[in-house]
C-alpha atoms as a PDB file:
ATOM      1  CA  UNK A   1      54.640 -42.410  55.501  1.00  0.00           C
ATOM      2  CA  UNK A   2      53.036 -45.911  55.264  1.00  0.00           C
ATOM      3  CA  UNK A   3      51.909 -46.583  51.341  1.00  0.00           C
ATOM      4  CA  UNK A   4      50.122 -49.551  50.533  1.00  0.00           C
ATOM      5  CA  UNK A   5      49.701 -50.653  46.894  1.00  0.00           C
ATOM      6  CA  UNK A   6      45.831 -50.645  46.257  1.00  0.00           C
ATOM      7  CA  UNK A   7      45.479 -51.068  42.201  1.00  0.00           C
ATOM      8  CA  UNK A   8      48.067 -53.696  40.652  1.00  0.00           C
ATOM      9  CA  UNK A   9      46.332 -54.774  37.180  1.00  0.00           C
ATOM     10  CA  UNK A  10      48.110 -56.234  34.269  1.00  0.00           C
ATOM     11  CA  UNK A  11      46.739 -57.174  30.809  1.00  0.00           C
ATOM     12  CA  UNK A  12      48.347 -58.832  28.125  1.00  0.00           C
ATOM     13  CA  UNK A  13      47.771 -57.788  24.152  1.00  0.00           C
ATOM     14  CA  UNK A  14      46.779 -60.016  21.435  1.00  0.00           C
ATOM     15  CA  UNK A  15      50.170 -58.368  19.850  1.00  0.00           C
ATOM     16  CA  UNK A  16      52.243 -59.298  23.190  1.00  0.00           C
ATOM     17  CA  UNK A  17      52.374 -56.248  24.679  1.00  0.00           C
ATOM     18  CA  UNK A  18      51.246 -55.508  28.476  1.00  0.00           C
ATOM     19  CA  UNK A  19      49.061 -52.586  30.033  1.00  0.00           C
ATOM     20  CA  UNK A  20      49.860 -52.203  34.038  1.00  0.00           C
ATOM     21  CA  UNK A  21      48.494 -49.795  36.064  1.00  0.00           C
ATOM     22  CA  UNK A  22      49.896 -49.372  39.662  1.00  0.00           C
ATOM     23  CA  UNK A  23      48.178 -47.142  42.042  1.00  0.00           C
ATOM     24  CA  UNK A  24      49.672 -46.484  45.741  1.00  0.00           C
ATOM     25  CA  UNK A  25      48.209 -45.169  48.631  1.00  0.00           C
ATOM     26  CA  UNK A  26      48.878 -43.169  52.017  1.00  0.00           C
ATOM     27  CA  UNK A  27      47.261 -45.181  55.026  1.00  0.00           C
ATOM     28  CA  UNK A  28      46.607 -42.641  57.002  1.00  0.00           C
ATOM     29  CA  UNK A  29      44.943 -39.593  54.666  1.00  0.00           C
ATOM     30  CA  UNK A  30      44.248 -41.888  51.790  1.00  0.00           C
ATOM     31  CA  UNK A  31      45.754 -40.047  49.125  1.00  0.00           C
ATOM     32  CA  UNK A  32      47.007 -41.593  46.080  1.00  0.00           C
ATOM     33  CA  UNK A  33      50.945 -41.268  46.668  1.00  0.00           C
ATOM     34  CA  UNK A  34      52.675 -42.751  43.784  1.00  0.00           C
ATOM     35  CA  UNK A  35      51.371 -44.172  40.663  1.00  0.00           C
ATOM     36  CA  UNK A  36      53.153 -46.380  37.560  1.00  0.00           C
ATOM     37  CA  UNK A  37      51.444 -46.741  33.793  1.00  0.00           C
ATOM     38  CA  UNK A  38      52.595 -48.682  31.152  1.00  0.00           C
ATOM     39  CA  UNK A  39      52.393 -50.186  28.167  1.00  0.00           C
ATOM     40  CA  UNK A  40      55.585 -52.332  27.400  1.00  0.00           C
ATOM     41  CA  UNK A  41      55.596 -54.217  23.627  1.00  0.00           C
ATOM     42  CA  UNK A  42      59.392 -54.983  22.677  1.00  0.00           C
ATOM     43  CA  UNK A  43      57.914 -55.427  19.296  1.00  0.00           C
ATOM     44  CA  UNK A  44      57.287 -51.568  19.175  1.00  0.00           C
ATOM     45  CA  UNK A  45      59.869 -50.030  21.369  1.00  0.00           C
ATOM     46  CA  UNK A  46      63.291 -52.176  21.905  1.00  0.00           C
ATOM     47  CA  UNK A  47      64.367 -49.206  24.361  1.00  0.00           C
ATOM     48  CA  UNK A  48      63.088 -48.136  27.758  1.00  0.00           C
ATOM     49  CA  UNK A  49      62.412 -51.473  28.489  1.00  0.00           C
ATOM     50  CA  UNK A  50      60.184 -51.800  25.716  1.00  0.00           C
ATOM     51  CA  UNK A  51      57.659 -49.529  27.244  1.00  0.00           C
ATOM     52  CA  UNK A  52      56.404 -48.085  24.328  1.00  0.00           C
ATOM     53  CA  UNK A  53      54.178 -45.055  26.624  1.00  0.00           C
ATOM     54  CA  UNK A  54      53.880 -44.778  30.335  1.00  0.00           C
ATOM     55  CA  UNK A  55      53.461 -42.022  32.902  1.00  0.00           C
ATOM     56  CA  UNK A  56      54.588 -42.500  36.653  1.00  0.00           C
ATOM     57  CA  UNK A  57      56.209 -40.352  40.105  1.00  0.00           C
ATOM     58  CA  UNK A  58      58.332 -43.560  41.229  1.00  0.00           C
ATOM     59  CA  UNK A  59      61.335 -40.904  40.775  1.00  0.00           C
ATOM     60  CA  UNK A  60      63.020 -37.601  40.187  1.00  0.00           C
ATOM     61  CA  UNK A  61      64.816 -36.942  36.809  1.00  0.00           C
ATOM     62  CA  UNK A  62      67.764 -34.554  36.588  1.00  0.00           C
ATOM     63  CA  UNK A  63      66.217 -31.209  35.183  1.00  0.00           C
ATOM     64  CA  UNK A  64      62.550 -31.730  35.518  1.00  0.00           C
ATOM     65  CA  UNK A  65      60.670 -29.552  38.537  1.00  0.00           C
ATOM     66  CA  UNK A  66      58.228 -32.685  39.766  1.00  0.00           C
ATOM     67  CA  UNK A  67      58.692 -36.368  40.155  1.00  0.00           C
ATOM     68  CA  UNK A  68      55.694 -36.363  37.365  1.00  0.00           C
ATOM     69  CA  UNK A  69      56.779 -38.086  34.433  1.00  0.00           C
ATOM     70  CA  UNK A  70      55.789 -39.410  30.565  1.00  0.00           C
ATOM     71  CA  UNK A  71      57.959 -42.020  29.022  1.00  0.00           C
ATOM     72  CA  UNK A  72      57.083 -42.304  24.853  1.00  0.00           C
ATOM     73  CA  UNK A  73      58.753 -44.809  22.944  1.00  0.00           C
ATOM     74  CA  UNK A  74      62.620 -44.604  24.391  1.00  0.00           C
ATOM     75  CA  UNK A  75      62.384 -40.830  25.577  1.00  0.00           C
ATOM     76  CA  UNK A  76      61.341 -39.362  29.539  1.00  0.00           C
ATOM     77  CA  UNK A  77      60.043 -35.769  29.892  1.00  0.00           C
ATOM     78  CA  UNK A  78      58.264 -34.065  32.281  1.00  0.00           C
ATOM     79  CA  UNK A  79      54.479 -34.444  32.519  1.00  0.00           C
ATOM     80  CA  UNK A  80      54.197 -30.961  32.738  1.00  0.00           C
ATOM     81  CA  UNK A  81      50.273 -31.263  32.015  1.00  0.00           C
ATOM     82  CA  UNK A  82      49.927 -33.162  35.108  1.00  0.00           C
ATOM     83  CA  UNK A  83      46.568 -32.561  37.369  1.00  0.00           C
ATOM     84  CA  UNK A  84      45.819 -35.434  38.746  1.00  0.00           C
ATOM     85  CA  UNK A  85      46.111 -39.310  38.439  1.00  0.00           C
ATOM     86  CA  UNK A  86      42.646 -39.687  37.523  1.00  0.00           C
ATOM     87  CA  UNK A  87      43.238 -37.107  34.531  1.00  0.00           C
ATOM     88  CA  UNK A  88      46.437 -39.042  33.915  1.00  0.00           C
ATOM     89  CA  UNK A  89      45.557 -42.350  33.529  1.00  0.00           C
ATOM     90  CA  UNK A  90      41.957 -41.284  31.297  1.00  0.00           C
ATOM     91  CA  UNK A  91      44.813 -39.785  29.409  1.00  0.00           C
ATOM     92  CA  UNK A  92      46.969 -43.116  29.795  1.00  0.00           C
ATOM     93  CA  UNK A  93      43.409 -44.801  28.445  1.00  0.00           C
ATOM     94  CA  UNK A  94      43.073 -42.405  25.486  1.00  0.00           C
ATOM     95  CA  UNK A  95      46.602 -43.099  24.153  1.00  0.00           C
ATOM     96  CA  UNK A  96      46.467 -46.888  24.365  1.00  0.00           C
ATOM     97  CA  UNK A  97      43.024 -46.520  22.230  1.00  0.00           C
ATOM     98  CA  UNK A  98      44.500 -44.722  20.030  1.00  0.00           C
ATOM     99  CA  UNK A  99      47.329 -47.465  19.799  1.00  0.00           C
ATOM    100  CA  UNK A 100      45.107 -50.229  19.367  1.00  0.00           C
ATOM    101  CA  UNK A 101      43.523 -48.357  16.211  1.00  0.00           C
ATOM    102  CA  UNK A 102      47.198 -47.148  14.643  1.00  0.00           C
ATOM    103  CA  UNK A 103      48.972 -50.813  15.820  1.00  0.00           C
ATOM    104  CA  UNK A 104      45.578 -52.904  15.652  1.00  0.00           C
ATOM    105  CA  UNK A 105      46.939 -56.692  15.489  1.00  0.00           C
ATOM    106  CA  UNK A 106      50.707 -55.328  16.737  1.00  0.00           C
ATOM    107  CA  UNK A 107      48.827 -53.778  19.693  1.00  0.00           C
END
């Protein structure tokens, strides 16, 4: 299966953090195939790699029945409210809202 990446954005934080969305697609039916969000602030989450909320498919995890995944502040469980990535990252864009109003300058 040929996947090309077709959405790589990163944005920085006034509070150092960084939002990146990675979207990857199938060549030949166009289907999104694998998708990575984060929000990474070490000055909020020293574990995980700092990523303080994220949701992605780049891998399996021992126990969980899909690839679909939610990392939140240190801890991976299974996205078990996955539907699609659209849903997930409106999702991924109401939880970084709200963590711009609880964090505000830290954000």
């Amino acid at each position: 299966m040929a996947e090309i990446l077709i959405l790589d954005e990163r944005a920085r934080t006034k509070g150092g953090g960084t939002v990146r969305v990675q979207l990857w697609q199938n060549q030949h039916t166009l289907a999104i195939t694998s998708y990575a969000m984060a929000y990474i602030n070490d000055n909020i989450c020293s574990v995980d790699d700092g990523r303080v909320v994220g949701f992605d498919n780049a891998h399996a995890y021992l126990g969980h029945p899909t690839k679909h995944h939610r990392h939140w502040m240190g801890n991976v469980s299974h996205n078990k409210n996955f539907v699609s990535v659209s849903q997930t990252k409106e999702r991924f864009q109401r939880i970084l809202t709200w963590m711009k109003q609880h964090y505000k300058k830290g954000y």
